[in-house]
Protein backbone atom coordinates (compact mmCIF):
# COMPACT_ATOMS: atom_id res chain seq x y z
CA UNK A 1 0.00 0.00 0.00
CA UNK A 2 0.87 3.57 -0.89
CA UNK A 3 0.34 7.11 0.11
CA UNK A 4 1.22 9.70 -1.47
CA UNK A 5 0.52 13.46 0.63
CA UNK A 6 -1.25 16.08 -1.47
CA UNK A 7 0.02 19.39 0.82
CA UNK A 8 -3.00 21.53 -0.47
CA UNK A 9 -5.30 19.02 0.79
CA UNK A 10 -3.32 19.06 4.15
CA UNK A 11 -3.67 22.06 4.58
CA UNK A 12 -7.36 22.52 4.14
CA UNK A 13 -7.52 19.68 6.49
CA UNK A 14 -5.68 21.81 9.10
CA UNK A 15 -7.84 24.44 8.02
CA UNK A 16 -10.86 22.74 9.05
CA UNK A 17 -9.63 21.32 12.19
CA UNK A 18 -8.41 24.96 13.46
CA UNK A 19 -12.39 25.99 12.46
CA UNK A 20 -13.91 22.92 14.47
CA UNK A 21 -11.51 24.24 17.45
CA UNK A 22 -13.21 27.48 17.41
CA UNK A 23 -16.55 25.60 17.25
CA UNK A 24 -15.97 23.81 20.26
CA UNK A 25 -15.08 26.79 22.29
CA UNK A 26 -18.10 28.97 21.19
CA UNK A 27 -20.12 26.00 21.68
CA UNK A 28 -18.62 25.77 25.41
CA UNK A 29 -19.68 29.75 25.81
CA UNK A 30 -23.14 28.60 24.99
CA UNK A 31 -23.78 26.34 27.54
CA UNK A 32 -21.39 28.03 30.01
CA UNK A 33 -24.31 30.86 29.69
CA UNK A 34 -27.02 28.13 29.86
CA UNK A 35 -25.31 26.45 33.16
CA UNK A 36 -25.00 29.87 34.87
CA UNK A 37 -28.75 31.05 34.49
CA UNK A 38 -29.48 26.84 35.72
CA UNK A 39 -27.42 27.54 38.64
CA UNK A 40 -29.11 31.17 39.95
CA UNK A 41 -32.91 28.79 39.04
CA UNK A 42 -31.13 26.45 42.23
CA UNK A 43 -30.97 29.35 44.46
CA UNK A 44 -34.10 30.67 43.22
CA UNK A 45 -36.13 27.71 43.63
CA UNK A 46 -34.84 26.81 47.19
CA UNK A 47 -32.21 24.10 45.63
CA UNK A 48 -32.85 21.64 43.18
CA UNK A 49 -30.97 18.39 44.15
CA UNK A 50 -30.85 15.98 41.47
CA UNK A 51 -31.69 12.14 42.66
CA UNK A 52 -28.54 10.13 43.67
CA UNK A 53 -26.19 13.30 43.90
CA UNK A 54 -23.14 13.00 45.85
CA UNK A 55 -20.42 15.32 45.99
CA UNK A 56 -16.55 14.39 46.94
CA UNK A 57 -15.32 17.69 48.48
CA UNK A 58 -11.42 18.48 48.72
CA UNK A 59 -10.42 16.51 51.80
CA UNK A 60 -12.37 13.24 49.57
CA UNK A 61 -15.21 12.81 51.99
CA UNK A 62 -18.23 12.22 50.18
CA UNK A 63 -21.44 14.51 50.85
CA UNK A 64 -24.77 12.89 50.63
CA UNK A 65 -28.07 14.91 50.10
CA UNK A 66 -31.44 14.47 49.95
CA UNK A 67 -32.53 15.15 46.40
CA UNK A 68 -35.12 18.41 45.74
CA UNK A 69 -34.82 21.36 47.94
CA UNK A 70 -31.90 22.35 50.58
CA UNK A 71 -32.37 22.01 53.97
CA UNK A 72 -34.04 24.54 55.82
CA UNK A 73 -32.33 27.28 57.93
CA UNK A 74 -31.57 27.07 61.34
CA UNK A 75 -34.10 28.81 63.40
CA UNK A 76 -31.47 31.38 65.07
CA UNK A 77 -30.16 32.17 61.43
CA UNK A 78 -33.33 33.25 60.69
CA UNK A 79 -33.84 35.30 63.90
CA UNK A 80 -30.67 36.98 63.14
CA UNK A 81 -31.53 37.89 59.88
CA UNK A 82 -34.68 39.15 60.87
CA UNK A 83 -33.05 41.69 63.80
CA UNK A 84 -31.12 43.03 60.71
CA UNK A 85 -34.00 43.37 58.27
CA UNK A 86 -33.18 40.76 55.55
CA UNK A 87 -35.13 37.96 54.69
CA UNK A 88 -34.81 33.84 55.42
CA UNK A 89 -34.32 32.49 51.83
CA UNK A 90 -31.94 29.44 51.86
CA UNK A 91 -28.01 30.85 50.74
CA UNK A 92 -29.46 34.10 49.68
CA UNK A 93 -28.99 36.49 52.18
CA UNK A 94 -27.42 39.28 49.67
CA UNK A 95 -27.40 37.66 46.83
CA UNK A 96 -23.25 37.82 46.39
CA UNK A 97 -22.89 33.96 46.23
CA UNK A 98 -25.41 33.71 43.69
CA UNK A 99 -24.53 36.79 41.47
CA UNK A 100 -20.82 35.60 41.77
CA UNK A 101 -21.37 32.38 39.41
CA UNK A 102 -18.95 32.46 36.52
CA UNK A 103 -18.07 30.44 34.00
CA UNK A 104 -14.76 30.27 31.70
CA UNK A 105 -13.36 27.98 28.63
CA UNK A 106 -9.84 27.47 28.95
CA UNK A 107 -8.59 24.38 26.31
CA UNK A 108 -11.57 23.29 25.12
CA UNK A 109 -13.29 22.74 28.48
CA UNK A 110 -15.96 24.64 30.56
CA UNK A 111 -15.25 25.52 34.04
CA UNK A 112 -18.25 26.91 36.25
CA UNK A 113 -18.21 28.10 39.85
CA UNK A 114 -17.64 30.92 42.30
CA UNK A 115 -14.48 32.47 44.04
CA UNK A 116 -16.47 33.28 46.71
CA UNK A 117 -14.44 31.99 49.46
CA UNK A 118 -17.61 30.48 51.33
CA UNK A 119 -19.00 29.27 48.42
CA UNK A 120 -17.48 25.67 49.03
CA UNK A 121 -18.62 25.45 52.65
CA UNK A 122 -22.49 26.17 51.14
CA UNK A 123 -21.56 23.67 48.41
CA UNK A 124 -19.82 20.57 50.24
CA UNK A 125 -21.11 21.15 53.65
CA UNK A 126 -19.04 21.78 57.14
CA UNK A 127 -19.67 20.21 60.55
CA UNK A 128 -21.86 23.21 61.14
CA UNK A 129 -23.39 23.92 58.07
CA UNK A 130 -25.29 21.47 55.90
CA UNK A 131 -24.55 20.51 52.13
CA UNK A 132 -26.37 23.09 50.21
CA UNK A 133 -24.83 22.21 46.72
CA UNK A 134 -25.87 25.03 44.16
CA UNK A 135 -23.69 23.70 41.50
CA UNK A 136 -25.94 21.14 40.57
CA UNK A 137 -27.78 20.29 36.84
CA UNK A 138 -30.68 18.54 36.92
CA UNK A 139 -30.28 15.12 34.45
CA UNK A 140 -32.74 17.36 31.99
CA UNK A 141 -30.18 20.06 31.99
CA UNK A 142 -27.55 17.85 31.40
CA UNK A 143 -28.81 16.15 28.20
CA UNK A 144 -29.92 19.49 26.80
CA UNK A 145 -26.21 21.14 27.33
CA UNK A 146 -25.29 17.64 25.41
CA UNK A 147 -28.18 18.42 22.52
CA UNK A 148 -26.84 22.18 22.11
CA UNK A 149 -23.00 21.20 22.31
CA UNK A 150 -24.06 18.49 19.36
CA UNK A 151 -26.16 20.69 17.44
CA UNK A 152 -23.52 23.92 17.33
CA UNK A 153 -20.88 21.17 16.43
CA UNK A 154 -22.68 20.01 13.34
CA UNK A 155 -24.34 22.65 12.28
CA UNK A 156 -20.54 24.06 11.52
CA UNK A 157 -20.15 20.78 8.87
């Protein structure tokens, strides 16, 4: 068997690969957008806990929640918010953990999350605090960021 290299195809080839690159990331954009607004619908809607969701956190403990809403607030927390005049909604007291969800696309892969510093203690859970995970998708979510990824992929061919 023999091949023989045609460099004017090879480098439409390249050509095309460099274009399905830039596909991939603007595809990533679009769902990092999509993930973002799914993630301020958790805090909005109390949580939204898919079934069967477990979470390893840093130290590699595993987190178990119930699926559906977070837990309620403490009692006390809610006092204390009251004395101060703000309201009792589950992780949004002034709404900087929730307005502080980012996304970014570095190498062809989507990154979401906060650099809140408390963040991960609302996420994963302390000995004080319960699991309260807001970076969650819902299994529809999920297979509609895989539909959109597919769809903005092809649609380039």
């Amino acid at each position: 068997m023999h091949f023989t290299a045609d460099p004017d195809n090879a480098l439409v080839m390249i050509d095309k690969l460099v274009e399905k690159t830039k596909s991939v990331t603007q595809a990533l954009h679009v769902i990092g957008r999509r993930a973002i607004s799914e993630v301020k619908k958790n805090f909005q809607e109390g949580g939204r806990v898919p079934d069967n969701w477990n979470d390893a956190n840093t130290s590699g403990a595993t987190t178990q929640v119930k699926a559906g809403k977070w837990e309620p607030l403490n009692p006390m927390t809610i006092l204390s918010r009251r004395k101060i005049g703000r309201g009792h909604s589950v992780l949004i007291d002034t709404g900087m953990l929730m307005n502080s969800i980012e996304y970014r696309v570095e190498n062809n892969v989507l990154y979401v999350g906060t650099r809140v510093p408390y963040g991960s203690y609302h996420q994963h859970g302390t000995r004080n605090v319960p699991a309260r995970p807001f970076l969650t998708w819902l299994p529809d979510t999920i297979e509609a960021f895989r539909t959109t990824f597919l769809r903005l992929l092809t649609e380039e061919i």
